[in-house]
C-alpha atoms as a PDB file:
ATOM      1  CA  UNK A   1      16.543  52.771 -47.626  1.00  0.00           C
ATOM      2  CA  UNK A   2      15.512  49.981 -49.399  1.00  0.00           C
ATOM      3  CA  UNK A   3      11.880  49.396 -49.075  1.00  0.00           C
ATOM      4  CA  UNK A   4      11.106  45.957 -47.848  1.00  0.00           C
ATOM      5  CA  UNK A   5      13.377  46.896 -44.848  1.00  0.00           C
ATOM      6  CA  UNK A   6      10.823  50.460 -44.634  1.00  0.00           C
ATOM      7  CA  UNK A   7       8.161  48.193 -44.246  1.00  0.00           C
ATOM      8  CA  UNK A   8       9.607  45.788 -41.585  1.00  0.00           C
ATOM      9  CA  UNK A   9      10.133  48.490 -39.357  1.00  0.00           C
ATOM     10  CA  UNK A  10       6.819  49.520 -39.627  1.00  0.00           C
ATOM     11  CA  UNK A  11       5.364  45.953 -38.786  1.00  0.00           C
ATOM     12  CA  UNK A  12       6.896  45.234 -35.004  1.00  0.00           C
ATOM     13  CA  UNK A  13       4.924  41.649 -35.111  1.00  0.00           C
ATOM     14  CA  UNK A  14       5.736  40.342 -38.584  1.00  0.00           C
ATOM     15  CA  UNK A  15       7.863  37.581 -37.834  1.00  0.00           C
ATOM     16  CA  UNK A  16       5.623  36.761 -35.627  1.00  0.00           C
ATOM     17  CA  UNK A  17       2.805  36.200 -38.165  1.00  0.00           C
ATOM     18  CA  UNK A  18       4.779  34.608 -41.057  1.00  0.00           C
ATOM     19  CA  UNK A  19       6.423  31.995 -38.322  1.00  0.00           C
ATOM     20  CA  UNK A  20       2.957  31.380 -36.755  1.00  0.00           C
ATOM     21  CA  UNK A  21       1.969  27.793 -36.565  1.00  0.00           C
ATOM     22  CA  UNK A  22      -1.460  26.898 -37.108  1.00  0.00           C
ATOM     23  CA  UNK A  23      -3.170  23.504 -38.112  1.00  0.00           C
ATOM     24  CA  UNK A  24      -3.165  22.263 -41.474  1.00  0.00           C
ATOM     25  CA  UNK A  25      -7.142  22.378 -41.500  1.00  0.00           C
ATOM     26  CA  UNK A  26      -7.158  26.104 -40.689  1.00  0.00           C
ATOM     27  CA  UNK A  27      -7.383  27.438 -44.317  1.00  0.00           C
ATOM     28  CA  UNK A  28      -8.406  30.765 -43.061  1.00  0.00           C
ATOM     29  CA  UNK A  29      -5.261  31.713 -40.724  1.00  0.00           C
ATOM     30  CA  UNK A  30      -3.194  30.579 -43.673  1.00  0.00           C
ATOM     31  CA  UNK A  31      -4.906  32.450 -46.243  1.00  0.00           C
ATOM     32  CA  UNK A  32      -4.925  35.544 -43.915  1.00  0.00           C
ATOM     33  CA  UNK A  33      -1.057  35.074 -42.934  1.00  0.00           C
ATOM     34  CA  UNK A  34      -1.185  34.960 -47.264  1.00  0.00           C
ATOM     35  CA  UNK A  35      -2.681  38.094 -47.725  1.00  0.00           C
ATOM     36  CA  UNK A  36      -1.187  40.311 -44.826  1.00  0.00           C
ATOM     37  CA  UNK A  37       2.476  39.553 -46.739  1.00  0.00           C
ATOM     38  CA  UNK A  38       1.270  40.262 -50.351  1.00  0.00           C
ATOM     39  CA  UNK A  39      -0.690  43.533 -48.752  1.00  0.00           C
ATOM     40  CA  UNK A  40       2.167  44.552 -46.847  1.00  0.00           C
ATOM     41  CA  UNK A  41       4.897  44.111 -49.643  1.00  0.00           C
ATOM     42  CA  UNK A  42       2.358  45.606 -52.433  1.00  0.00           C
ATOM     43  CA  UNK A  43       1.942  48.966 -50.432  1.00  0.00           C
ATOM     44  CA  UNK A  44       2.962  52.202 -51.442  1.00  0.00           C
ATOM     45  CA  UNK A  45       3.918  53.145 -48.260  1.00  0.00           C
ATOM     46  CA  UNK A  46       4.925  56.728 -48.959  1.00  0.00           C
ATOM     47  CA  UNK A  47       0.895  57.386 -49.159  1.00  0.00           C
ATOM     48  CA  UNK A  48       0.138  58.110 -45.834  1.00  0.00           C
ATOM     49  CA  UNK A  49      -3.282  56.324 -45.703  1.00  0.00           C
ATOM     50  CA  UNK A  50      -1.761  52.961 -47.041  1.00  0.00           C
ATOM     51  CA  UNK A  51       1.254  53.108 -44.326  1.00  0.00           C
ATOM     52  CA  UNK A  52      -1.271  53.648 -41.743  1.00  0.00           C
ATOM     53  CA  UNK A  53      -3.266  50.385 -43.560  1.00  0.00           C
ATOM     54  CA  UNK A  54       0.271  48.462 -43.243  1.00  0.00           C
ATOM     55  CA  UNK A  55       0.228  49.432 -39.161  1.00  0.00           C
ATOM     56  CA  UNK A  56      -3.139  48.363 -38.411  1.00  0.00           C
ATOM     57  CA  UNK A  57      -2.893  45.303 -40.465  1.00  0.00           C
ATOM     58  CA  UNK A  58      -0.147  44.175 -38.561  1.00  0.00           C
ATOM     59  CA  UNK A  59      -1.243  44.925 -35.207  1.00  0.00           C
ATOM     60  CA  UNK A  60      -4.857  43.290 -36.174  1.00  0.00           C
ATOM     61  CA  UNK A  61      -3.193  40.035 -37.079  1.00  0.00           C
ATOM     62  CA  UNK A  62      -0.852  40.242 -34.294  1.00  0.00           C
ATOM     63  CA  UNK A  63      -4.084  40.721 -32.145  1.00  0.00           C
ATOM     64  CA  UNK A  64      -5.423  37.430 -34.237  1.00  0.00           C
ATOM     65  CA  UNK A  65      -2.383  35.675 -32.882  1.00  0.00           C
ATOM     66  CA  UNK A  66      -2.837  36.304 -29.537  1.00  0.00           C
ATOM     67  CA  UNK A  67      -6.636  36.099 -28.998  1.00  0.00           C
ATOM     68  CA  UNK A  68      -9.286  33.443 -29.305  1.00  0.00           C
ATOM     69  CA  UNK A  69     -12.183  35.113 -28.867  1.00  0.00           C
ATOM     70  CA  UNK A  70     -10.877  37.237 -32.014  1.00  0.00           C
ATOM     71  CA  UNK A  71      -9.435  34.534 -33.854  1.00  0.00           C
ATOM     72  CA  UNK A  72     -13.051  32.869 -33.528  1.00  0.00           C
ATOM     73  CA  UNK A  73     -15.061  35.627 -34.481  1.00  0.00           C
ATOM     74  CA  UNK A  74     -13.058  36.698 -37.505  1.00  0.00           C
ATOM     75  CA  UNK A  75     -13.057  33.041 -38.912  1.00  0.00           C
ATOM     76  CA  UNK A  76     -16.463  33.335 -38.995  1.00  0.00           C
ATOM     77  CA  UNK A  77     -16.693  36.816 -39.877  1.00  0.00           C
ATOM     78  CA  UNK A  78     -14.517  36.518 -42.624  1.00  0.00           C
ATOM     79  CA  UNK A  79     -17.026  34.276 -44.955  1.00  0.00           C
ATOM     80  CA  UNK A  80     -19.276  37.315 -44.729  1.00  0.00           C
ATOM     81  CA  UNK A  81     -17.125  39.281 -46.796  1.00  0.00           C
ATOM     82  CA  UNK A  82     -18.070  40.735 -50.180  1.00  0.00           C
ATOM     83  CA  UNK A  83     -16.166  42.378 -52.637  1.00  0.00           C
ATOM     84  CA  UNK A  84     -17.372  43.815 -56.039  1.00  0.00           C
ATOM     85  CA  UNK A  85     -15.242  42.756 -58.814  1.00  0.00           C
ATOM     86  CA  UNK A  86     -15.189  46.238 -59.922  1.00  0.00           C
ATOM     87  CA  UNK A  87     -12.566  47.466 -57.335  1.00  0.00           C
ATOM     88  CA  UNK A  88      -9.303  48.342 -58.979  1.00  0.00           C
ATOM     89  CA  UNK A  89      -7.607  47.070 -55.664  1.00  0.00           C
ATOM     90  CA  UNK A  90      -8.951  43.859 -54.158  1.00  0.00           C
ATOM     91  CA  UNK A  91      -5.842  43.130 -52.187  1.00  0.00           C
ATOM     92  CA  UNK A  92      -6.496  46.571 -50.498  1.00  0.00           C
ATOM     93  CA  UNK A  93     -10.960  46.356 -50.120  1.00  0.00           C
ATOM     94  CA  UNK A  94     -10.105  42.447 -48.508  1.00  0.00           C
ATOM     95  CA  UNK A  95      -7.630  43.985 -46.017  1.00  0.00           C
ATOM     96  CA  UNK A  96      -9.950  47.046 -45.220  1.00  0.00           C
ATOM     97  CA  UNK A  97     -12.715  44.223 -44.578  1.00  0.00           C
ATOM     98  CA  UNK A  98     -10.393  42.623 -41.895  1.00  0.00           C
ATOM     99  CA  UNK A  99      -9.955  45.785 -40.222  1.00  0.00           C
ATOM    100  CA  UNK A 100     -13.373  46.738 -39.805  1.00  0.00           C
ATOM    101  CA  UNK A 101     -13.965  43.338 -38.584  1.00  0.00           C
ATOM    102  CA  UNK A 102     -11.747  43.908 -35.928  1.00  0.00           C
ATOM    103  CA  UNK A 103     -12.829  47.399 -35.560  1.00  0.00           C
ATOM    104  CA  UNK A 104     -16.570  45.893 -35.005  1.00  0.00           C
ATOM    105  CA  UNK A 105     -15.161  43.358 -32.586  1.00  0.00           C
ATOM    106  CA  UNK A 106     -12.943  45.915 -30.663  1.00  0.00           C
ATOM    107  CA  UNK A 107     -16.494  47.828 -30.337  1.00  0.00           C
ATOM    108  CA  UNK A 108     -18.196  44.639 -29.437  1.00  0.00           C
ATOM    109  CA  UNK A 109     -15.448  43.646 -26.312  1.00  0.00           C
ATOM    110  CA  UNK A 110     -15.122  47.140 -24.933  1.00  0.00           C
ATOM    111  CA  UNK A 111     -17.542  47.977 -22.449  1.00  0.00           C
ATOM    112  CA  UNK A 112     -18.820  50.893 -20.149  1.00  0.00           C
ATOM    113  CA  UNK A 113     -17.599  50.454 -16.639  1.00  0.00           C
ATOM    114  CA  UNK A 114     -20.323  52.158 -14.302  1.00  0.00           C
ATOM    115  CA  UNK A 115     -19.144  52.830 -10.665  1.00  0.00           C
ATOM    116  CA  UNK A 116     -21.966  52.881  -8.687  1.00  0.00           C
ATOM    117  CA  UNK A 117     -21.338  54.706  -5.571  1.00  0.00           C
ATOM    118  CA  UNK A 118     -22.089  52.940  -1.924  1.00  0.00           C
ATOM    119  CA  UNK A 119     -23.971  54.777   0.525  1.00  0.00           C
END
């Protein structure tokens, strides 16, 4: 199978990201739309841990998409990043960086529901 079509089927929301329209000011979205389909098409995806990279890539930016509060947060967020020059693989420590941003928010947005029992 040839292995751009490997990697489509393993990113449900991709047209969805490269067709996404966004204002001309937003640098970030289109830089991150940028680097999702240079990550995505760069992967080896027979090595297990960058397949599951392509996966939650997708579904992050497809989360982007689809949420404010996380589209908010990660354009600030994303500024924060740092990234020694010494990696052999920025592409890959950049996109690792976007998923534990939304890892961090995910931790920040879920919270503890405490039934408290009527007497």
């Amino acid at each position: 199978m040839n292995k751009n079509k490997a990697v489509l089927e393993m990113c449900p929301n991709f047209y969805r990201i490269i067709n996404y329209e966004y204002f001309e000011e937003d640098v970030v979205t289109g830089k991150l739309i940028k680097i999702y389909e240079d990550f995505i098409f760069k992967a080896d995806i027979k090595d297990e841990e960058e397949a599951q990279m392509v996966k939650k890539i997708d579904y992050v930016l497809g989360k982007y998409i689809d949420d404010n509060l996380f589209r908010r947060k990660m354009q600030k967020e994303i500024f924060n990043v740092k990234v020694s020059k010494t990696y052999k693989n920025m592409l890959f420590a950049i996109v690792a960086n976007i998923i534990a941003i939304f890892n961090h928010y995910e931790q920040d947005t879920t919270r503890s529901i405490y039934i408290a029992r009527w007497i």
